[in-house]
Protein backbone atom coordinates (compact mmCIF):
# COMPACT_ATOMS: atom_id res chain seq x y z
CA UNK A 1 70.17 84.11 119.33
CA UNK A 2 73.43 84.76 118.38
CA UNK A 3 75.28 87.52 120.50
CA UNK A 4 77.25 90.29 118.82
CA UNK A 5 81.31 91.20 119.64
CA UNK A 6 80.19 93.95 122.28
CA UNK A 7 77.68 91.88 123.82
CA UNK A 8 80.56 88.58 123.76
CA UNK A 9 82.97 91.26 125.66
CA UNK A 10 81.27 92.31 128.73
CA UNK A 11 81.00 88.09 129.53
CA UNK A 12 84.74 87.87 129.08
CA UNK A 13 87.54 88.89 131.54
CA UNK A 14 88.31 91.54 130.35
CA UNK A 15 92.33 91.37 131.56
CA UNK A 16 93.55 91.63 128.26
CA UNK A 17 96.48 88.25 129.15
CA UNK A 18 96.89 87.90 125.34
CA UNK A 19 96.70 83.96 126.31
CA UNK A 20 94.38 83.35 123.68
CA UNK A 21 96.60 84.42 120.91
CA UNK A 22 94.77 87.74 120.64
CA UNK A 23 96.37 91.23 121.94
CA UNK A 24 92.73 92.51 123.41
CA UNK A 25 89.23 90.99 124.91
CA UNK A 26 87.60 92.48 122.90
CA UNK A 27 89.50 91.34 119.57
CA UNK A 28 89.07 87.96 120.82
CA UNK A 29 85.12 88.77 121.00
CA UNK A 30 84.48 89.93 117.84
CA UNK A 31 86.15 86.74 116.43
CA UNK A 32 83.96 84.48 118.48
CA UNK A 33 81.08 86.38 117.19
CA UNK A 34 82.21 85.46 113.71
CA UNK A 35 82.46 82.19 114.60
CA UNK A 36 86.36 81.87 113.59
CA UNK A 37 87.70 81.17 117.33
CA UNK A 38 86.11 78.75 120.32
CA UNK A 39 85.49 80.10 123.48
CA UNK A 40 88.03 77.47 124.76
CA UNK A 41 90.99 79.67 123.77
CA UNK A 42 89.94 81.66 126.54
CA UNK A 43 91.71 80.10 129.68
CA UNK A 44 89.61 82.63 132.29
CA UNK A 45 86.41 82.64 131.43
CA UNK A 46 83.49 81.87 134.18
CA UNK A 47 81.26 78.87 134.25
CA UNK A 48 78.30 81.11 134.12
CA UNK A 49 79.51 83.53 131.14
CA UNK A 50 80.25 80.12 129.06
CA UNK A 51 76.70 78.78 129.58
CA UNK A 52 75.97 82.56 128.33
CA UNK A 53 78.11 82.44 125.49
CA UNK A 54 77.53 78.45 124.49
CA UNK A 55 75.31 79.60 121.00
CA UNK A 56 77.98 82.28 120.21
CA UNK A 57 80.89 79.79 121.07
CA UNK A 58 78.97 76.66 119.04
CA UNK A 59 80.43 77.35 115.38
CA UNK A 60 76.64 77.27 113.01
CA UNK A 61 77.69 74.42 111.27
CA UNK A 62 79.88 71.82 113.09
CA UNK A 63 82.87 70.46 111.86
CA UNK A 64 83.74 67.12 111.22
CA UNK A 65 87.01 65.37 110.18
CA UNK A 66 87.47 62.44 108.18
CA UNK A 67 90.89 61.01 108.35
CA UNK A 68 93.17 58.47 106.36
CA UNK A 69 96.65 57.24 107.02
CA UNK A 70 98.04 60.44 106.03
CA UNK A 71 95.92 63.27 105.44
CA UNK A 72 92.75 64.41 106.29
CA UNK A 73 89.24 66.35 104.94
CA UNK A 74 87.94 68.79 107.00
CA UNK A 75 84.34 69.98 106.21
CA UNK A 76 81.96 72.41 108.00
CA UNK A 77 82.33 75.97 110.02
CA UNK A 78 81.51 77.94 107.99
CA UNK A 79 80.16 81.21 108.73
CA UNK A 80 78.74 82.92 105.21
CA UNK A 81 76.74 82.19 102.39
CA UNK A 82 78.62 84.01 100.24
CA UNK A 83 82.65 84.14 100.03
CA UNK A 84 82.90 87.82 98.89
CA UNK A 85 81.23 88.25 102.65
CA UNK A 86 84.32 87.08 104.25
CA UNK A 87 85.46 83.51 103.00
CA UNK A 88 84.81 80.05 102.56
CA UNK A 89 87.17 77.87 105.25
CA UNK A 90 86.74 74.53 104.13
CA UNK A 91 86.76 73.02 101.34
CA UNK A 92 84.20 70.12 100.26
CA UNK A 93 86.22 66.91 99.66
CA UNK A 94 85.49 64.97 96.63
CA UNK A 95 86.08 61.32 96.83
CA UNK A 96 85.47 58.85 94.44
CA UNK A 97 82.42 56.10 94.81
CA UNK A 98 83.71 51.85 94.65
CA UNK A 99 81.83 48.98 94.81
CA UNK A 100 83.28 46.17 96.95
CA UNK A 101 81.55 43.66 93.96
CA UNK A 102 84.18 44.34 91.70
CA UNK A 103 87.18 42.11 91.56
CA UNK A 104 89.98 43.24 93.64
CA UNK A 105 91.97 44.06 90.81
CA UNK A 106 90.06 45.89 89.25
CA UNK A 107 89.37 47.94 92.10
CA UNK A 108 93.01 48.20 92.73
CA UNK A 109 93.30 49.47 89.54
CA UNK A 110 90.98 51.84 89.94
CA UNK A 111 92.93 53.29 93.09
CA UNK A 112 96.07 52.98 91.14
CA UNK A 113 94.48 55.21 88.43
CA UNK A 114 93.59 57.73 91.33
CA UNK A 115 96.41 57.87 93.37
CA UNK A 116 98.78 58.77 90.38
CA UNK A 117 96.58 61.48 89.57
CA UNK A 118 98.51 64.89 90.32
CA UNK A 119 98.26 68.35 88.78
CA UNK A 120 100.08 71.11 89.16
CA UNK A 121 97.58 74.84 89.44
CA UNK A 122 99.27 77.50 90.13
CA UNK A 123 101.75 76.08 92.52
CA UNK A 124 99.30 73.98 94.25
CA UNK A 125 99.32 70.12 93.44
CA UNK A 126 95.33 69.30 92.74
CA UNK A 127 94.22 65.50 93.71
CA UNK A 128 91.24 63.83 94.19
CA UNK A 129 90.87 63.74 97.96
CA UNK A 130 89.54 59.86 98.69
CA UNK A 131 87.59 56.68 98.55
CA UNK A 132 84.22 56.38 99.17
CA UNK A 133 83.36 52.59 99.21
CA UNK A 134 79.86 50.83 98.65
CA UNK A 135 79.22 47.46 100.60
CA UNK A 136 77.02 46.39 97.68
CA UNK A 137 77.58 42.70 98.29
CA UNK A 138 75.49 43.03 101.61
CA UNK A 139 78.57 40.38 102.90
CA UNK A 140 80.99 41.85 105.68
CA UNK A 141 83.89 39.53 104.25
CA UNK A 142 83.42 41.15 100.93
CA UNK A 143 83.21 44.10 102.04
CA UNK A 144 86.69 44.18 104.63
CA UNK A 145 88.21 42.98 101.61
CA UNK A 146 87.76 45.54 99.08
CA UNK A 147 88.55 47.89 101.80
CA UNK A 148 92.32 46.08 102.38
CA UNK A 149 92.63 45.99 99.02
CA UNK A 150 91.77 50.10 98.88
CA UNK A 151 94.22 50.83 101.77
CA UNK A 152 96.80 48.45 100.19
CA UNK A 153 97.57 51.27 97.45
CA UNK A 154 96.02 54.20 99.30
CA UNK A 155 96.01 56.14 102.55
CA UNK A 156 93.47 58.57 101.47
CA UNK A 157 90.45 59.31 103.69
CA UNK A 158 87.33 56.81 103.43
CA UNK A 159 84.10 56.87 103.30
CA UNK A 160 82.15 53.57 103.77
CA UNK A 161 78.28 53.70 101.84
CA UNK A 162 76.37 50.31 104.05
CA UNK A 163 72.63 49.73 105.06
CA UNK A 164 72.78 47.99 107.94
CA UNK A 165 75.10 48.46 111.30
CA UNK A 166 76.42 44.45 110.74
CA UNK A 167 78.19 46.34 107.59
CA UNK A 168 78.92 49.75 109.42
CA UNK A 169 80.87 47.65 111.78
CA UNK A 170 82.95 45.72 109.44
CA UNK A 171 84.17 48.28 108.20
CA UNK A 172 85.05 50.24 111.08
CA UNK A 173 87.15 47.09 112.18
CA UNK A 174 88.94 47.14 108.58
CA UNK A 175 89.69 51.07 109.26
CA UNK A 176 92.03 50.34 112.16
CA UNK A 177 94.01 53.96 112.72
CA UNK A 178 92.06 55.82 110.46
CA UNK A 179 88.57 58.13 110.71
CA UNK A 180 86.21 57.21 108.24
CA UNK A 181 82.75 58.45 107.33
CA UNK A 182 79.44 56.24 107.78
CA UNK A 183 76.76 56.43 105.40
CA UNK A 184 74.04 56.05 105.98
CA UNK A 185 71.65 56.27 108.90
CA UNK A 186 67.77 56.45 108.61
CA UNK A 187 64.48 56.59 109.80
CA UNK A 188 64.78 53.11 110.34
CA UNK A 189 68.57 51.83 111.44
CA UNK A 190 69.25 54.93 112.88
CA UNK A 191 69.82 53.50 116.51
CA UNK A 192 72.02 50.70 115.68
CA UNK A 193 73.96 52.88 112.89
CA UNK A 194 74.73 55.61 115.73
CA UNK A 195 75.67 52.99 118.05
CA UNK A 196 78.25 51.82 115.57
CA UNK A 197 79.48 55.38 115.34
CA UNK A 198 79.67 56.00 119.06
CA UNK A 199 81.24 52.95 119.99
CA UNK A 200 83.89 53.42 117.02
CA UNK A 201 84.10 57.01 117.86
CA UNK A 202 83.45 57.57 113.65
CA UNK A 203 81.00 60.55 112.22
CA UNK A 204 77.82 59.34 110.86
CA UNK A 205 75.62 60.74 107.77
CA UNK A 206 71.64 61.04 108.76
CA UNK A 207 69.50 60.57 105.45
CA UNK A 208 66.38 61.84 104.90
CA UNK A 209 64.16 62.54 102.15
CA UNK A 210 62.99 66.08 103.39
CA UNK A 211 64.45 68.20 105.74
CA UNK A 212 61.83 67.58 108.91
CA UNK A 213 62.72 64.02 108.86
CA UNK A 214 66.38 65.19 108.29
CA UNK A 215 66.55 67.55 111.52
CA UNK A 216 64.35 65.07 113.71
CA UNK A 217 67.15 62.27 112.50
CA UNK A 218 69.98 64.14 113.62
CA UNK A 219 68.65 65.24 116.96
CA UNK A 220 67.84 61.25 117.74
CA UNK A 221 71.53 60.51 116.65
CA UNK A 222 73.02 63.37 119.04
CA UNK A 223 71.20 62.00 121.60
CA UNK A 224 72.59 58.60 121.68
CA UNK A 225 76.17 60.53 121.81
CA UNK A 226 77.61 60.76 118.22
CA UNK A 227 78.32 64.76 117.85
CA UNK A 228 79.99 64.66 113.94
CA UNK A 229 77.09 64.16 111.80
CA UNK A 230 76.53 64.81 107.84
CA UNK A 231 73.97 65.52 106.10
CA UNK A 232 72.66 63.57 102.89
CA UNK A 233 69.21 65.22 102.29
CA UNK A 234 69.15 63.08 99.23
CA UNK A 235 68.28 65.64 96.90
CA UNK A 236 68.18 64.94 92.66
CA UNK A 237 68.81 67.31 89.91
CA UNK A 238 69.95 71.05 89.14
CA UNK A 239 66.62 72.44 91.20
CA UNK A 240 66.13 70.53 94.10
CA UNK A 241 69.54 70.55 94.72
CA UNK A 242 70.12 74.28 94.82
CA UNK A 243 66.63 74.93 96.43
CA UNK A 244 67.96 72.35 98.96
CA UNK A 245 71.24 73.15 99.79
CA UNK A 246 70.75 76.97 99.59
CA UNK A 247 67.90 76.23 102.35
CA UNK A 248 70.11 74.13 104.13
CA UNK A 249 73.16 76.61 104.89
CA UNK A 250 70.30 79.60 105.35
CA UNK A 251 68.94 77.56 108.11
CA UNK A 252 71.97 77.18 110.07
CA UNK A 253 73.51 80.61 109.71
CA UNK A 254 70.81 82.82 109.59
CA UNK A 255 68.63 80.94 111.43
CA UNK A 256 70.92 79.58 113.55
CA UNK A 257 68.83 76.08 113.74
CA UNK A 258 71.07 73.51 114.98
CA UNK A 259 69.35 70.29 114.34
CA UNK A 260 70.49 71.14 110.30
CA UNK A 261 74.00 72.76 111.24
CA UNK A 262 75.73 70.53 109.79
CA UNK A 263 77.97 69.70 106.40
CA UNK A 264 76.24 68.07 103.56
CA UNK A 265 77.12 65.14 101.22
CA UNK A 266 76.04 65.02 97.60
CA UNK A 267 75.93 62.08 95.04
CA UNK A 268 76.14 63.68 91.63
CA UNK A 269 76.44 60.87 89.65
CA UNK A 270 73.66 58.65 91.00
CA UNK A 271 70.79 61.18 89.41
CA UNK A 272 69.41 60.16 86.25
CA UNK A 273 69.07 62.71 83.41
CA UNK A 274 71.74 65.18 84.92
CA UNK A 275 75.64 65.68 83.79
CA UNK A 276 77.82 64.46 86.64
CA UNK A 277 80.56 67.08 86.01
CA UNK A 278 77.96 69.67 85.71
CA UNK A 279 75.56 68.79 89.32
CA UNK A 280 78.86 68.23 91.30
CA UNK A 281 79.84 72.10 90.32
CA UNK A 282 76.78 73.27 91.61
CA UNK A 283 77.17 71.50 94.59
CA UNK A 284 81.26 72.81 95.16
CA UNK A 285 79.25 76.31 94.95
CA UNK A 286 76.20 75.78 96.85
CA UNK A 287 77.09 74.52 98.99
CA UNK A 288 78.16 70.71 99.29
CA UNK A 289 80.45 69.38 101.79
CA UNK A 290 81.72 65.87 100.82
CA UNK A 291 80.77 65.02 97.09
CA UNK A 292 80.81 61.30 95.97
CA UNK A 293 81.71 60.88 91.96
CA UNK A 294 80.78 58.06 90.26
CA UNK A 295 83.25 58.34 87.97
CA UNK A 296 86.87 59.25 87.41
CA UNK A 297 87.05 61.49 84.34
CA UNK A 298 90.96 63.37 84.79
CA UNK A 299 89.68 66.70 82.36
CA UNK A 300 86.04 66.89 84.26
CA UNK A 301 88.05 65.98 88.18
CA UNK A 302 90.36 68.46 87.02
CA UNK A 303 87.65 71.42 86.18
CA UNK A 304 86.29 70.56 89.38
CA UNK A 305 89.36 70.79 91.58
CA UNK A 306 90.17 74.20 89.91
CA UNK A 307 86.42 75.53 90.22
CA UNK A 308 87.34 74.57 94.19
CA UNK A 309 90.53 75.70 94.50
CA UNK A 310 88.96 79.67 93.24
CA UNK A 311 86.19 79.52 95.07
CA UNK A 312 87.63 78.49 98.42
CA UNK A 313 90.92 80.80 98.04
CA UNK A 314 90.23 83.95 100.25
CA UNK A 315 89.15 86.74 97.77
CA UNK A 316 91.22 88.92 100.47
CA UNK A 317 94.46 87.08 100.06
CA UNK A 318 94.97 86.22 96.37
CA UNK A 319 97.13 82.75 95.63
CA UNK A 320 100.94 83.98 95.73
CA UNK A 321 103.99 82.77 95.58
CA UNK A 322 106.97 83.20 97.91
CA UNK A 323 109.11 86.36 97.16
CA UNK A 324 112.80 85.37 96.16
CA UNK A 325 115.13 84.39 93.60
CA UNK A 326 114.06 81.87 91.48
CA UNK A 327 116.35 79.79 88.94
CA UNK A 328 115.20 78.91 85.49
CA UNK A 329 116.75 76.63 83.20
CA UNK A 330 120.06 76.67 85.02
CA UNK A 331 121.00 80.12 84.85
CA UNK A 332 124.37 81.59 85.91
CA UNK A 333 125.90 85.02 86.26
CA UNK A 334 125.67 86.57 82.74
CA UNK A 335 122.00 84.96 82.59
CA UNK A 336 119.41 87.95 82.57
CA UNK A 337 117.40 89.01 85.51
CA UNK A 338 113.64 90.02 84.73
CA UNK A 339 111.24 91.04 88.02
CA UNK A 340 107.65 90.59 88.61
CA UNK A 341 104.80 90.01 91.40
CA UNK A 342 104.18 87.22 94.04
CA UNK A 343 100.69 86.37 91.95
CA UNK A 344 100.73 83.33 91.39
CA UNK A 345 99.22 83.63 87.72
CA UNK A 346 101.58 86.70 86.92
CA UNK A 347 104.52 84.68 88.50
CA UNK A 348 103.78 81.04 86.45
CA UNK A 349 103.10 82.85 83.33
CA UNK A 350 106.50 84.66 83.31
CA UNK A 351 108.31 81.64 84.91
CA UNK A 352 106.77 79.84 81.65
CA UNK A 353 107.36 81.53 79.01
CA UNK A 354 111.32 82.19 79.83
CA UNK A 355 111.31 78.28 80.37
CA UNK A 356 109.63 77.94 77.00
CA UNK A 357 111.91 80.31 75.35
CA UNK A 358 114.92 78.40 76.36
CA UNK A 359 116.58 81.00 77.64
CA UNK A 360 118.46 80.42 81.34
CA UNK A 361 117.39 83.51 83.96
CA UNK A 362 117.04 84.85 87.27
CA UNK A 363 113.26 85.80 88.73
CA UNK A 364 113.00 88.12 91.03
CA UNK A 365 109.69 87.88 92.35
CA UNK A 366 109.07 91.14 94.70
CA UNK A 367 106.73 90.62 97.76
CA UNK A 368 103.60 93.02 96.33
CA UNK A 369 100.93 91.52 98.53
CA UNK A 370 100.23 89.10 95.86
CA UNK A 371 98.81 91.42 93.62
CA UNK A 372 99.41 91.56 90.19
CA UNK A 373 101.55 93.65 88.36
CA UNK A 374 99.35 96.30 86.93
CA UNK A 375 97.34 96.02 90.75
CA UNK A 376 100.28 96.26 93.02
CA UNK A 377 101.90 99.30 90.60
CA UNK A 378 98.39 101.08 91.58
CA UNK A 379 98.30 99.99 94.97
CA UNK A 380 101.18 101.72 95.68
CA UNK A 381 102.92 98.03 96.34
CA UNK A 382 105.26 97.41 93.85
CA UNK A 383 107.31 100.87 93.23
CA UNK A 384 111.34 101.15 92.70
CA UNK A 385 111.81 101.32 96.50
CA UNK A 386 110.13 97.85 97.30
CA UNK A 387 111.89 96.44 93.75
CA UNK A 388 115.30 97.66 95.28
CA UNK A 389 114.73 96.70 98.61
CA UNK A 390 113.86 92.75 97.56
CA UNK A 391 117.03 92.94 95.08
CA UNK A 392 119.17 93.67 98.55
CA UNK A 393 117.03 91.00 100.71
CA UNK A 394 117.38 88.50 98.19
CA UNK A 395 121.58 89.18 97.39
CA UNK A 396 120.65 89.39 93.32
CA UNK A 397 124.45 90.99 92.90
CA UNK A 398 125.86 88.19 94.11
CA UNK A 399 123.90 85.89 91.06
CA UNK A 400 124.91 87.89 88.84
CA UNK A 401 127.94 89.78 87.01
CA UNK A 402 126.08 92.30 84.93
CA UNK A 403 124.12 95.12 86.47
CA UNK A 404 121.00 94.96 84.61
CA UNK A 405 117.42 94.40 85.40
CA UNK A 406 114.50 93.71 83.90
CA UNK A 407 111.23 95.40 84.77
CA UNK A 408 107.61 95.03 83.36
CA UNK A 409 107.27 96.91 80.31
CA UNK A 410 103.50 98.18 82.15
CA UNK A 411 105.94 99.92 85.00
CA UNK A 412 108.03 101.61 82.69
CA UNK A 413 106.98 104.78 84.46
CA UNK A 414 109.32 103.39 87.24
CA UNK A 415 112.76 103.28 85.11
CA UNK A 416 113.88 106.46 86.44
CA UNK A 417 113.17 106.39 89.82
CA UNK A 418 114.87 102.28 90.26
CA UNK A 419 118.19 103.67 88.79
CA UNK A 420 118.23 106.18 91.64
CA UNK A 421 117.07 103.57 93.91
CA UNK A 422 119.75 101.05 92.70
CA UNK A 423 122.72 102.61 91.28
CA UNK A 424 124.84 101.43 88.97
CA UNK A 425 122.46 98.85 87.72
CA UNK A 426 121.09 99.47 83.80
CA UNK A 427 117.16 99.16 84.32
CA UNK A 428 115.44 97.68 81.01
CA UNK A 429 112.29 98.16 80.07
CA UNK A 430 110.48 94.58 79.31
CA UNK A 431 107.41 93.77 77.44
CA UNK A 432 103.99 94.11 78.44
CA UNK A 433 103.06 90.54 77.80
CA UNK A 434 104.56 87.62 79.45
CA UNK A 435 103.93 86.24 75.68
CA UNK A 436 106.44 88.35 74.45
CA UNK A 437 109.30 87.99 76.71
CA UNK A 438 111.09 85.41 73.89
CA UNK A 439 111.24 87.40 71.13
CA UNK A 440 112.34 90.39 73.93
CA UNK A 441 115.21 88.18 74.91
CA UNK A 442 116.02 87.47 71.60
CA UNK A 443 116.06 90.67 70.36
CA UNK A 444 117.51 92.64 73.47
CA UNK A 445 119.30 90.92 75.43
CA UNK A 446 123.40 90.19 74.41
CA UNK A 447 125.39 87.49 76.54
């Protein structure tokens, strides 16, 4: 059973060294209770109060990395099943599912497709996260060559889909300085499968058609060595999927059953009479680890990436932008100056429209917390003193010649109290709507 922050501090050392990276013992208990910290970070800790503390130290569901040339997915530890309970940490990578039987051009072209696939959310640059590739040919040659051919355009993480160890260890050989994921082992190749994973030091997905079978697979598999496994419990449809992987994730954090602790993969695509775009958004939500697409579909990958991206931001710490000064369309000193939030949405929508309008200008985005405007103003976190202060951090007199300023026409209640803060300096009252801020310009503001 799982031990609670109090009960995690009278095992520690109680000397308070700060060597862990937290100021107190007992702060650094009450993470390792919440699973968020290892018990490794503790540099004094006793033999016999880690054998004490190895089920609070052990993170519910493990974590396992899959790496390419140049970045990496990271799936597992997390510690709720719900994100407004703390937050999600990891989010599940979606890859997209080849077939070494297709021609090597058109394979390459489907990685070229891939690879130049790049949108901009808020800031953050959405992509599809790798290559998950089928040995369908049942040949090892084949197979090593679609995966050269793969790696010739991409360094994206891999996952290889093969049915017998022969395969497996093909394609670990044609994976030289990368990670990539094994799928599958079962009932009946799971000994040579996990052999190929230990020896190749790779994770390994256990298969199984219920979850008895599943938990009895992956206990064989840790026993021959191989510690990063992933689950495929081979589920089909809206249901059994959600019945499934909601069972799943209750089993290793409430139940804390470790045979099942682990992240799950997910094949959308390959169930008949279900939407692909549709099953693989249940699964980002509940609660899928690595899901394999069939097929690449830019407006669906893009839903999904977004649906991700909200889900798997920390509802405690919104998406914001960096506070600063930031040009648009080339301003210079007699350009106007507007202000608003570090939230990301209230920042791009602003930044936008003056873009759109044509108009150059200066930004000043004030450091509320990343809140948005109407939030922060309530909040208490974006006021005339915090405007005034980031106007002096960020040197806005030297960027411009005029003294004027632009503030959020839903602040307006503010005007008064920023001319005191910053005299000298005309303070303009803006629109409400970011919408609006052309025909504001337009009509206000006088070169």
């Amino acid at each position: 059973m799982a031990l609670s922050g109090l009960e995690i501090y009278k095992l520690l050392p109680q000397t308070n060294c700060k060597e862990c990276g937290f100021p107190t013992c007992l702060a650094f208990a009450m993470k390792l209770a919440a699973k968020q910290v290892s018990l490794s970070d503790c540099p004094y800790v006793s033999d016999e109060a880690k054998m004490k503390l190895e089920a609070a130290s052990t993170p519910p569901i493990q974590l396992v990395e899959i790496k390419g040339e140049d970045s990496e997915v990271k799936v597992g530890n997390e510690t709720v099943l719900f994100r407004h309970e703390k937050t999600f940490y990891h989010k599940p990578g979606i890859f997209l599912r080849l077939k070494d039987t297709e021609d090597l051009e058109t394979l390459k072209s489907k990685v070229a497709q891939v690879e130049a696939f790049h949108v901009d959310y808020v800031g953050i640059n959405l992509f599809l996260d790798g290559f998950a590739i089928e040995a369908a040919s049942g040949d090892a040659a084949t197979f090593k060559s679609a995966i050269s051919a793969v790696r010739s355009l991409s360094k994206k993480p891999l996952i290889f889909i093969t049915s017998t160890a022969e395969l497996a260890k093909a394609g670990a050989e044609a994976s030289d300085g990368t990670r990539p994921l094994i799928h599958a082992a079962n009932k009946e190749n799971w000994e040579a499968m996990a052999n190929v994973a230990k020896e190749a030091g790779l994770p390994l997905v256990a298969r199984a058609e219920n979850l008895d079978d599943l938990a009895d697979l992956t206990q064989k598999i840790k026993g021959v060595g191989v510690e990063q496994i992933v689950l495929d419990p081979s589920v089909k449809g809206y249901k059994d999927s959600l019945e499934t992987l909601t069972t799943l994730r209750r089993l290793a954090l409430k139940k804390t059953f470790r045979p099942l602790g682990f992240p799950i993969i997910s094949f959308p695509g390959s169930n008949e009479g279900v939407d692909e775009t549709l099953l693989a958004a249940e699964h980002i939500a509940k609660y899928g680890g690595l899901i394999v697409l069939e097929d690449f579909n830019p407006a669906s990958l893009y839903a999904l990436l977004v649906l991700r991206q909200n889900i798997y931001t920390d509802p405690q710490k919104p998406i914001q932008v960096l506070p600063g000064v930031y040009e648009i369309n080339s301003p210079d000193k007699n350009s106007p100056l507007l202000v608003t939030t570090n939230f990301s949405i209230t920042y791009f929508s602003v930044a936008n429209e003056v873009e759109g309008s044509g108009w150059p200008g200066w930004l000043l985005v004030a450091d509320a917390e990343g809140m948005s405007v109407l939030t922060a103003w309530a909040a208490g976190k974006f006021d005339a003193e915090r405007i005034a202060k980031d106007a002096k951090t960020h040197n806005v007199e030297d960027k411009v010649a005029h003294r004027r300023i632009i503030i959020p026409g839903h602040v307006a209640v503010i005007s008064g109290e920023l001319e005191e803060e910053l005299p000298g300096w005309e303070i303009m009252v803006g629109p409400r709507e970011a919408v609006d801020i052309t025909s504001y310009l337009n009509a206000m503001w006088q070169k």
